[in-house]
Protein backbone atom coordinates (compact mmCIF):
# COMPACT_ATOMS: atom_id res chain seq x y z
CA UNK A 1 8.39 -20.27 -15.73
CA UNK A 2 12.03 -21.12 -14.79
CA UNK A 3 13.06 -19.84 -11.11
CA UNK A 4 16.61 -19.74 -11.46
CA UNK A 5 18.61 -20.53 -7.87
CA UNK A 6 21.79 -18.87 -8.45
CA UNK A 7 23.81 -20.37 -5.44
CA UNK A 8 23.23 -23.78 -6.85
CA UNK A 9 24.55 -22.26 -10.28
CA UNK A 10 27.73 -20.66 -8.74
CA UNK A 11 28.34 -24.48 -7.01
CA UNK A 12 27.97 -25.70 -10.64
CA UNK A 13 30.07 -23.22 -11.76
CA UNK A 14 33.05 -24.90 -9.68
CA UNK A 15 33.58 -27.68 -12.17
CA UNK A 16 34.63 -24.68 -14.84
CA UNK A 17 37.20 -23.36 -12.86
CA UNK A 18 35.63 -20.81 -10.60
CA UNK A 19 36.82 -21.08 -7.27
CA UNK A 20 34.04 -18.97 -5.49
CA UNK A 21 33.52 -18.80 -1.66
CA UNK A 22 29.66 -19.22 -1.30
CA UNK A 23 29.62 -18.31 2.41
CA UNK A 24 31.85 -15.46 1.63
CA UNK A 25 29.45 -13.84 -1.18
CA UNK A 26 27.16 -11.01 -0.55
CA UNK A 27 24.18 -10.95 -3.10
CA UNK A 28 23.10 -7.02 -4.13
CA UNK A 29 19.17 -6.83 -5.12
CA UNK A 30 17.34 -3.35 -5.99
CA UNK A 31 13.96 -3.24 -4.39
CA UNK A 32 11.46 -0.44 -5.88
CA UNK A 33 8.42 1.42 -4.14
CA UNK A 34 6.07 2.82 -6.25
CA UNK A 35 4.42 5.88 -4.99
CA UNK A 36 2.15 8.49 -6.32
CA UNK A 37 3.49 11.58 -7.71
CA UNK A 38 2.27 14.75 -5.50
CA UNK A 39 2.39 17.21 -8.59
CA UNK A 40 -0.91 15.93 -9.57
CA UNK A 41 0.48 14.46 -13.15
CA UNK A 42 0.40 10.96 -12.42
CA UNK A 43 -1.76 8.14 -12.77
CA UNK A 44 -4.99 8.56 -11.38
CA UNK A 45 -6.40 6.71 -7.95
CA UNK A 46 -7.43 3.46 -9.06
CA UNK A 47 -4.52 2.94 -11.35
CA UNK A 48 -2.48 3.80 -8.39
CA UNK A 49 -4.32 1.13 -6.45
CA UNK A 50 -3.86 -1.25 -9.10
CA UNK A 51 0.19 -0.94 -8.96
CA UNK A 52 -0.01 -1.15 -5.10
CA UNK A 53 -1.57 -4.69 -5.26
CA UNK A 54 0.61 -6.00 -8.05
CA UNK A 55 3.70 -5.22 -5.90
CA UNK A 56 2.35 -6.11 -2.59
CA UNK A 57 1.74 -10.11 -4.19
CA UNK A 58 4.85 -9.51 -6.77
CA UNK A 59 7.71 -12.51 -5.34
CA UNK A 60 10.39 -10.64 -3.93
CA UNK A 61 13.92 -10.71 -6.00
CA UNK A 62 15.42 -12.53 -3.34
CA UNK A 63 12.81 -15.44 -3.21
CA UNK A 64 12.80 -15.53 -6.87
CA UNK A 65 16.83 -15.84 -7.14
CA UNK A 66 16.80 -18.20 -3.91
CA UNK A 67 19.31 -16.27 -2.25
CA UNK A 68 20.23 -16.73 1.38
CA UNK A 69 18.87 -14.16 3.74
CA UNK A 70 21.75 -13.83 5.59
CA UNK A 71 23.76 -12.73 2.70
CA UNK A 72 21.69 -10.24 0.84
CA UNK A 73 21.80 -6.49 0.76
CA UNK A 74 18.80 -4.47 -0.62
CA UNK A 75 19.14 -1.48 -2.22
CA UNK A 76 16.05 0.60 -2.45
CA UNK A 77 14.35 3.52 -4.02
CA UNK A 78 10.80 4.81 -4.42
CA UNK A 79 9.63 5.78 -8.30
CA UNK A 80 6.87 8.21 -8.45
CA UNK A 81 4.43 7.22 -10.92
């Protein structure tokens, strides 16, 4: 699986004639939260539980990209499933 670490790319990406400011970028991720729907309709308890483990060991977006702490905004919203 290829872990791409886009500040290294946007340093590459000098030599083609972009003239980016890596301390001066700001990096916008989307974070989801999966939670259970209260009308009753959705997936039933264990399922549930099942989505709740796969995105508590999931690699956050951030970690994945390599993106600098410092610089990153998250942007989050909770999907009812």
């Amino acid at each position: 699986m290829e872990r791409p670490h886009i500040p290294e790319l946007l340093t590459t990406s000098k030599a083609l004639g972009c003239t980016i400011d890596l301390d001066d970028v700001t990096y916008y991720v989307g974070h989801e939260t999966v939670v259970r729907r209260e009308d009753g309709k959705g997936l039933s308890a264990w399922q549930d539980g099942i989505f709740a483990v796969m995105e508590r060991n999931a690699i956050h977006v951030s970690d994945f990209f390599s993106l600098p702490s410092d610089q990153v905004v998250e942007i989050g919203r909770q999907v009812s499933i």
